[in-house]
N, C-alpha and C. Protein backbone atom coordinates (compact mmCIF):
# COMPACT_ATOMS: atom_id res chain seq x y z
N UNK A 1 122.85 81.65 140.30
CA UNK A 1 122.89 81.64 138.85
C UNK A 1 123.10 80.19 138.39
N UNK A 2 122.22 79.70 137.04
CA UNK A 2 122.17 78.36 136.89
C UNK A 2 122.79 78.24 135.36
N UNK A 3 123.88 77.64 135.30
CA UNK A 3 124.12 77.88 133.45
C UNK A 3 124.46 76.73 133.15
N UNK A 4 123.61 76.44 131.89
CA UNK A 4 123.87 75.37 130.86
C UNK A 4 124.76 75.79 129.84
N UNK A 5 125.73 74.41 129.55
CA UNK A 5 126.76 74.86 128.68
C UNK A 5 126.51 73.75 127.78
N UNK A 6 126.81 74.05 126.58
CA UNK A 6 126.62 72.96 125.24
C UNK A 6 127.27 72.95 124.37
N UNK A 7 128.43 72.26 123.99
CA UNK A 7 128.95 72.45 123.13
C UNK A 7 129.74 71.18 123.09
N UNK A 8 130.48 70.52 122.05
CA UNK A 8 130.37 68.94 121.06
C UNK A 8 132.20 69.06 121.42
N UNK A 9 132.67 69.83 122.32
CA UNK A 9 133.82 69.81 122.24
C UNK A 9 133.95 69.21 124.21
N UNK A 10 133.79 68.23 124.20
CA UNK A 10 133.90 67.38 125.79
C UNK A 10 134.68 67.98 126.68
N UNK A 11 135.73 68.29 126.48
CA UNK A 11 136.97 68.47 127.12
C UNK A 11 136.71 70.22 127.69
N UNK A 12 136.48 70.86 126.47
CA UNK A 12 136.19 72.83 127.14
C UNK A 12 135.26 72.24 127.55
N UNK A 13 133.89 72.17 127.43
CA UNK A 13 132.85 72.44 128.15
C UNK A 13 132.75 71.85 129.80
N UNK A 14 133.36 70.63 129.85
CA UNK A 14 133.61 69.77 131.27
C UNK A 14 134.46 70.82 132.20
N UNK A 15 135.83 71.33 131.26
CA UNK A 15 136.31 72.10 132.20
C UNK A 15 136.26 73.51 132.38
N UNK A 16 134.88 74.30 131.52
CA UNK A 16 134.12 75.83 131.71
C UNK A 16 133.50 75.35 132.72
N UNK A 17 132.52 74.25 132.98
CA UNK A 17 131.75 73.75 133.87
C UNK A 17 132.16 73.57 135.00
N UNK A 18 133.21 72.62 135.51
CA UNK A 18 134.07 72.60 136.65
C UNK A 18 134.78 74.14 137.15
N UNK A 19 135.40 74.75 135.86
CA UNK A 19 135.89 76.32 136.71
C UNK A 19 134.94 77.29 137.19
N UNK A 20 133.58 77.14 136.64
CA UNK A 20 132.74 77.99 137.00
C UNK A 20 132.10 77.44 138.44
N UNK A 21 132.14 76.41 138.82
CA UNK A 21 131.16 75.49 139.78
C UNK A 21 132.51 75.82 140.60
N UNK A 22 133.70 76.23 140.73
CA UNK A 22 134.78 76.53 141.50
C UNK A 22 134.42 77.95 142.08
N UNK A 23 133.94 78.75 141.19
CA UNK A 23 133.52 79.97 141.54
C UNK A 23 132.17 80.29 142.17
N UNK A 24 131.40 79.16 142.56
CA UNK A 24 130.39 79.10 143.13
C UNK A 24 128.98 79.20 142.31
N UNK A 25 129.31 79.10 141.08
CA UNK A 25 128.17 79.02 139.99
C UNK A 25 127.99 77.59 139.48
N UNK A 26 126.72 77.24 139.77
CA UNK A 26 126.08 76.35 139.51
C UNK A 26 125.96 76.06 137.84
N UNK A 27 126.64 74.99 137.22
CA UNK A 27 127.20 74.75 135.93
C UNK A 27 126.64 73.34 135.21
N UNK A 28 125.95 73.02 134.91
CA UNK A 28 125.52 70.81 134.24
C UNK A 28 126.59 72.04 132.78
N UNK A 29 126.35 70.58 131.89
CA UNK A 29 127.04 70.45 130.49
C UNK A 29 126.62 69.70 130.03
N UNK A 30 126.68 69.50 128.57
CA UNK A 30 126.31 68.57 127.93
C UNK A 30 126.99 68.69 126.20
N UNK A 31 127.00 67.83 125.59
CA UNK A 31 128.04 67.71 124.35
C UNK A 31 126.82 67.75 123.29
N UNK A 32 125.31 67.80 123.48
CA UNK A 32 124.42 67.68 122.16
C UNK A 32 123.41 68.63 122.25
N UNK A 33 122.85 68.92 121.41
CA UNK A 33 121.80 70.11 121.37
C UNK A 33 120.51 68.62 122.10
N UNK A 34 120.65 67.87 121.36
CA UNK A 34 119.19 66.46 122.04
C UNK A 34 119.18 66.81 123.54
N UNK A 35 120.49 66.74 123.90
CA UNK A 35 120.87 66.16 125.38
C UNK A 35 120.11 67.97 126.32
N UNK A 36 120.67 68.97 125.63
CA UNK A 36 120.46 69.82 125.94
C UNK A 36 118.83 70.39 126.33
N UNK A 37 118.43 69.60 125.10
CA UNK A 37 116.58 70.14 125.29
C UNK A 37 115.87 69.31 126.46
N UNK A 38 116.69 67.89 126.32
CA UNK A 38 116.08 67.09 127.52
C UNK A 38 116.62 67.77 128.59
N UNK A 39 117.60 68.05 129.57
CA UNK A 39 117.60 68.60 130.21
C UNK A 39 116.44 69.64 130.89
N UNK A 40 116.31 70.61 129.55
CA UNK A 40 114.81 71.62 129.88
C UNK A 40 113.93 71.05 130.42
N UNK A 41 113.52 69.58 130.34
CA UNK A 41 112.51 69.56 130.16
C UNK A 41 112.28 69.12 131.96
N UNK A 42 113.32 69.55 132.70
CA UNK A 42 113.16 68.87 134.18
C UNK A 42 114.17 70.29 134.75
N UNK A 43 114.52 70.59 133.98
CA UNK A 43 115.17 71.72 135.05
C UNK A 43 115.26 73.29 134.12
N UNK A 44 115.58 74.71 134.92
CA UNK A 44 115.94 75.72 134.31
C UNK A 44 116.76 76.32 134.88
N UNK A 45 117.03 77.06 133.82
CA UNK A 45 118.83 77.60 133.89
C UNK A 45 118.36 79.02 133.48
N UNK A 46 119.47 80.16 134.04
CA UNK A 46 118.96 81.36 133.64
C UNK A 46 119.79 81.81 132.15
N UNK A 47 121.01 81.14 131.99
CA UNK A 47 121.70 81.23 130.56
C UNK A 47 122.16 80.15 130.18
N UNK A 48 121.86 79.79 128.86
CA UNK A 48 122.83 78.93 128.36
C UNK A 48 124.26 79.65 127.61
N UNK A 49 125.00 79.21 127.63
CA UNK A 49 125.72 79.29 126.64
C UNK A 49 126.00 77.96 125.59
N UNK A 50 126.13 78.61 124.20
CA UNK A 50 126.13 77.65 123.18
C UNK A 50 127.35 77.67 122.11
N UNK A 51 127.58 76.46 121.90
CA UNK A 51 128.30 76.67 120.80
C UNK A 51 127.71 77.03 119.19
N UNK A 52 128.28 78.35 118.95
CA UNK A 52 127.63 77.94 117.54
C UNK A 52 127.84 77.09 116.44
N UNK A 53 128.54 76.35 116.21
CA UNK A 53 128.44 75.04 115.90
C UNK A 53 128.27 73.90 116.10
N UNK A 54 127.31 73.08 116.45
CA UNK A 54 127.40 71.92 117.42
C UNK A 54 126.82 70.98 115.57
N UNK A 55 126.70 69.42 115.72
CA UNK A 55 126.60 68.66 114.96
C UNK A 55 124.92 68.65 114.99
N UNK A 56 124.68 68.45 113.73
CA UNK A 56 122.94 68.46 113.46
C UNK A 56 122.13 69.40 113.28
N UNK A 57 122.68 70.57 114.62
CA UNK A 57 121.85 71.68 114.29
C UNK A 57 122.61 72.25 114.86
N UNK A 58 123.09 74.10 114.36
CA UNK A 58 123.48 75.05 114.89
C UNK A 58 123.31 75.59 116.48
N UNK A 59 124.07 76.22 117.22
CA UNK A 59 123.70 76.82 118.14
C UNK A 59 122.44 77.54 118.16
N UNK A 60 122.05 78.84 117.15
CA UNK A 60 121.11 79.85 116.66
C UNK A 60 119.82 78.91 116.70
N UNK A 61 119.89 77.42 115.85
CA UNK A 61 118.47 76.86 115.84
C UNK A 61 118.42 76.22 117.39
N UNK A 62 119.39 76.00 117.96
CA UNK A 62 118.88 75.26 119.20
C UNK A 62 118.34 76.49 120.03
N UNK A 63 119.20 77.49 120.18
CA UNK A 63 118.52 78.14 120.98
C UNK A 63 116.67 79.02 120.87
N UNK A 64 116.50 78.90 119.44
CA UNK A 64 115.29 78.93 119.09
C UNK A 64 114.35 78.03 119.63
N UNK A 65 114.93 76.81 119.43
CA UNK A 65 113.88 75.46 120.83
C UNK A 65 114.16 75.94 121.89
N UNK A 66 114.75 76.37 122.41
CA UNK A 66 115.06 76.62 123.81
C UNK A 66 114.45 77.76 124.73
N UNK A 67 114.06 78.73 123.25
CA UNK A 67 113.09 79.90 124.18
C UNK A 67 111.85 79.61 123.97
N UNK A 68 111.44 78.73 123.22
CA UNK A 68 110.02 77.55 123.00
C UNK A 68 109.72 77.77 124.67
N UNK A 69 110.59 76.52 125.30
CA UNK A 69 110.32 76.09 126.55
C UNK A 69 110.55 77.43 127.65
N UNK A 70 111.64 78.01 127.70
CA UNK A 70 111.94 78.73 128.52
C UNK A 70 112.07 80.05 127.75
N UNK A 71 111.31 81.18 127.78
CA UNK A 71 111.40 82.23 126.91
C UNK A 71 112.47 83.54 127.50
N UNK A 72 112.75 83.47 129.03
CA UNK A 72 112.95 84.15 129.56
C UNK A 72 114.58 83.51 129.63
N UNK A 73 115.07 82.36 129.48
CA UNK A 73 116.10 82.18 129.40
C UNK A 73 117.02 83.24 128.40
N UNK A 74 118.32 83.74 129.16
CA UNK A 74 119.33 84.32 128.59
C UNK A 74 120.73 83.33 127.73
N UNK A 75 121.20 84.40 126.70
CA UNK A 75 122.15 82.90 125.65
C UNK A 75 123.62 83.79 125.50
N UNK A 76 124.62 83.17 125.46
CA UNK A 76 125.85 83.70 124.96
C UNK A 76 126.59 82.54 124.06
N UNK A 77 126.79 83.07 123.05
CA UNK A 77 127.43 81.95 121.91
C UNK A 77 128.59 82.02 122.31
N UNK A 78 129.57 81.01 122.00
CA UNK A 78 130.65 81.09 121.75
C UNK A 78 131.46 79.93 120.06
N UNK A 79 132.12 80.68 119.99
CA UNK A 79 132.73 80.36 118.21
C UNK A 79 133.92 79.76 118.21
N UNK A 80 134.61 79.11 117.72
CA UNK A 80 136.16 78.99 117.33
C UNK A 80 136.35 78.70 115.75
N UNK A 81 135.05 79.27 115.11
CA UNK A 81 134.88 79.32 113.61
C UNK A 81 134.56 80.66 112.80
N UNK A 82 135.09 80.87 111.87
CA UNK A 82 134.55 82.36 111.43
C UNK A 82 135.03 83.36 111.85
N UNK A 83 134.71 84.38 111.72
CA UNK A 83 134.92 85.91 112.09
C UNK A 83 133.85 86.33 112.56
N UNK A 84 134.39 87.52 113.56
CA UNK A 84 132.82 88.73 114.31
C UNK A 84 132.11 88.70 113.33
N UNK A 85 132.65 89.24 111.79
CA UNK A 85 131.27 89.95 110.94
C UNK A 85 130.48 88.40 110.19
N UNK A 86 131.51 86.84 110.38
CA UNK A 86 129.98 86.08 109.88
C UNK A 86 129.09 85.57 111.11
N UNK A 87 129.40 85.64 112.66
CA UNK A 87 129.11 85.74 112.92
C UNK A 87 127.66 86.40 113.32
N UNK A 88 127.92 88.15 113.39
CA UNK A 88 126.96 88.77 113.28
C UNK A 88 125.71 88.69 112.15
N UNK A 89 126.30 88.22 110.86
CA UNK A 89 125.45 88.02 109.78
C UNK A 89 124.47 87.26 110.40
N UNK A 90 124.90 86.40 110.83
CA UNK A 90 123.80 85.12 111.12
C UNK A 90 122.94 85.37 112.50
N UNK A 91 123.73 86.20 113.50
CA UNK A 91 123.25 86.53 114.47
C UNK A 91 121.84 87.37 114.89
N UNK A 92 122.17 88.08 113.67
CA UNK A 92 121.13 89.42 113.31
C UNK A 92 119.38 89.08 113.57
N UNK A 93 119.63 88.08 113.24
CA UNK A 93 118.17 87.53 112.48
C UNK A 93 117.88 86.79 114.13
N UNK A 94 118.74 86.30 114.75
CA UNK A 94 117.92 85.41 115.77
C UNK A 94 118.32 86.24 117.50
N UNK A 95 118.84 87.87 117.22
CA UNK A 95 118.22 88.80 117.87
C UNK A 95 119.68 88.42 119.41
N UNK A 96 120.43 88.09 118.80
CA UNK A 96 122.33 86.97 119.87
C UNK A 96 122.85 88.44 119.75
N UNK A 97 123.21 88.99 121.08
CA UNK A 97 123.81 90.21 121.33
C UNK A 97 124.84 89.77 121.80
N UNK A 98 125.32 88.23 122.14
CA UNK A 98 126.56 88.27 123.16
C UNK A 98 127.31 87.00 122.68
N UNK A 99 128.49 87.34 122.48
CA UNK A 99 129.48 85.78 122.45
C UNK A 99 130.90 86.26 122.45
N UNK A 100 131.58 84.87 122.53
CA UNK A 100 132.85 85.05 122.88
C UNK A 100 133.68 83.85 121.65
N UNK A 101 135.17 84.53 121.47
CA UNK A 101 135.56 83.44 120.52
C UNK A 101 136.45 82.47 121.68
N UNK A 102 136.60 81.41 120.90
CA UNK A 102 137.37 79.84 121.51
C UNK A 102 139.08 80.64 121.81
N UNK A 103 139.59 79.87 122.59
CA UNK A 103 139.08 79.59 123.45
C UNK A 103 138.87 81.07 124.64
N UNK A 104 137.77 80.10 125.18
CA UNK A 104 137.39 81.19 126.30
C UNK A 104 138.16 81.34 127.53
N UNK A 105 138.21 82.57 127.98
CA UNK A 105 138.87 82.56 128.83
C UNK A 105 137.61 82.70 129.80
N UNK A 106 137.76 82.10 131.21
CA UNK A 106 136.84 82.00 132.19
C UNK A 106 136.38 83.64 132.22
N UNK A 107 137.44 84.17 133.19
CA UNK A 107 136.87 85.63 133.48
C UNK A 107 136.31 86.15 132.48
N UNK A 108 136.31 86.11 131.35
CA UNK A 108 135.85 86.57 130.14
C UNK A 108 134.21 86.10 130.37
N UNK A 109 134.13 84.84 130.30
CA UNK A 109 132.60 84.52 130.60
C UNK A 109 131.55 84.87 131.67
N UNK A 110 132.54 84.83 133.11
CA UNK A 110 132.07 85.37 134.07
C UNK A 110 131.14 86.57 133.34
N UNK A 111 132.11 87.56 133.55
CA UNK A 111 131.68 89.11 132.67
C UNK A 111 130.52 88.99 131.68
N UNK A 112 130.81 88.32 130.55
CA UNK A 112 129.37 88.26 129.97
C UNK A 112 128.52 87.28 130.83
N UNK A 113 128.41 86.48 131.33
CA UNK A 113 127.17 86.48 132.19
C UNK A 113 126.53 87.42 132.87
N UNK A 114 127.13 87.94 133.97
CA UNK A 114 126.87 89.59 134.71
C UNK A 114 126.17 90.25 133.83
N UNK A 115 126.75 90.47 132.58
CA UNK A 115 126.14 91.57 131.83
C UNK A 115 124.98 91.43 131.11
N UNK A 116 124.90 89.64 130.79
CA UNK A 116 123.45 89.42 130.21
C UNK A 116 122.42 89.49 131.32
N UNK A 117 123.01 89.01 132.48
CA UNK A 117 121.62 89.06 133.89
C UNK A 117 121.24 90.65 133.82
N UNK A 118 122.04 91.17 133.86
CA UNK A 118 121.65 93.21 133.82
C UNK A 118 120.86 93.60 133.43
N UNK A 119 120.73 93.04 131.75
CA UNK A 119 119.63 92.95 130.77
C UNK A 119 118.12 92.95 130.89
């Protein structure tokens, strides 16, 4: 399993990345939606996870570039803004069945990964 993580907060994402690569899952990171698309463009991942807020452009629009390139790629948001229901508002429309709020707890992610590969 190959997961890209993205999100503008350095510190979680370095160390979701490192605990997961502890657990034998193959983890890169990156702090920008830019940084993120370049990546695609040399390697694939079977999920990203995103923040839905990152600077410039939302999680929801990045991951819209992102099934551009890779359509088959799987996504799990994660928030430390808002509530489930504005969440879902916004979610609705770009078809995001899965996220988690800040902070995350690892095993928590584990789990939704598993469950998006099922899919």
């Amino acid at each position: 399993m190959r997961i890209l993580l993205v999100d503008d907060e350095k510190e979680l994402v370095s160390t979701l990345a490192e605990r997961l690569s502890f657990r034998g899952i193959e983890a890169e990171w990156t702090a920008s939606a830019a940084d993120a698309l370049k990546l695609l463009e040399t390697q694939y991942f079977d999920i990203a996870v995103l923040d839905v807020k990152l600077p410039k452009i939302s999680g929801l629009q990045l991951k819209k570039k992102m099934q551009e390139k890779h359509p088959d790629m799987k996504f799990i948001f994660i928030t430390g803004h808002g509530s489930e229901e504005d969440f879902n508002a916004g979610a609705a429309e770009t078809g995001v069945d899965y996220y988690l709020v800040k902070p995350v707890r690892i095993e928590a992610l584990i789990e939704k990964m598993n469950e998006v590969l099922q899919k």
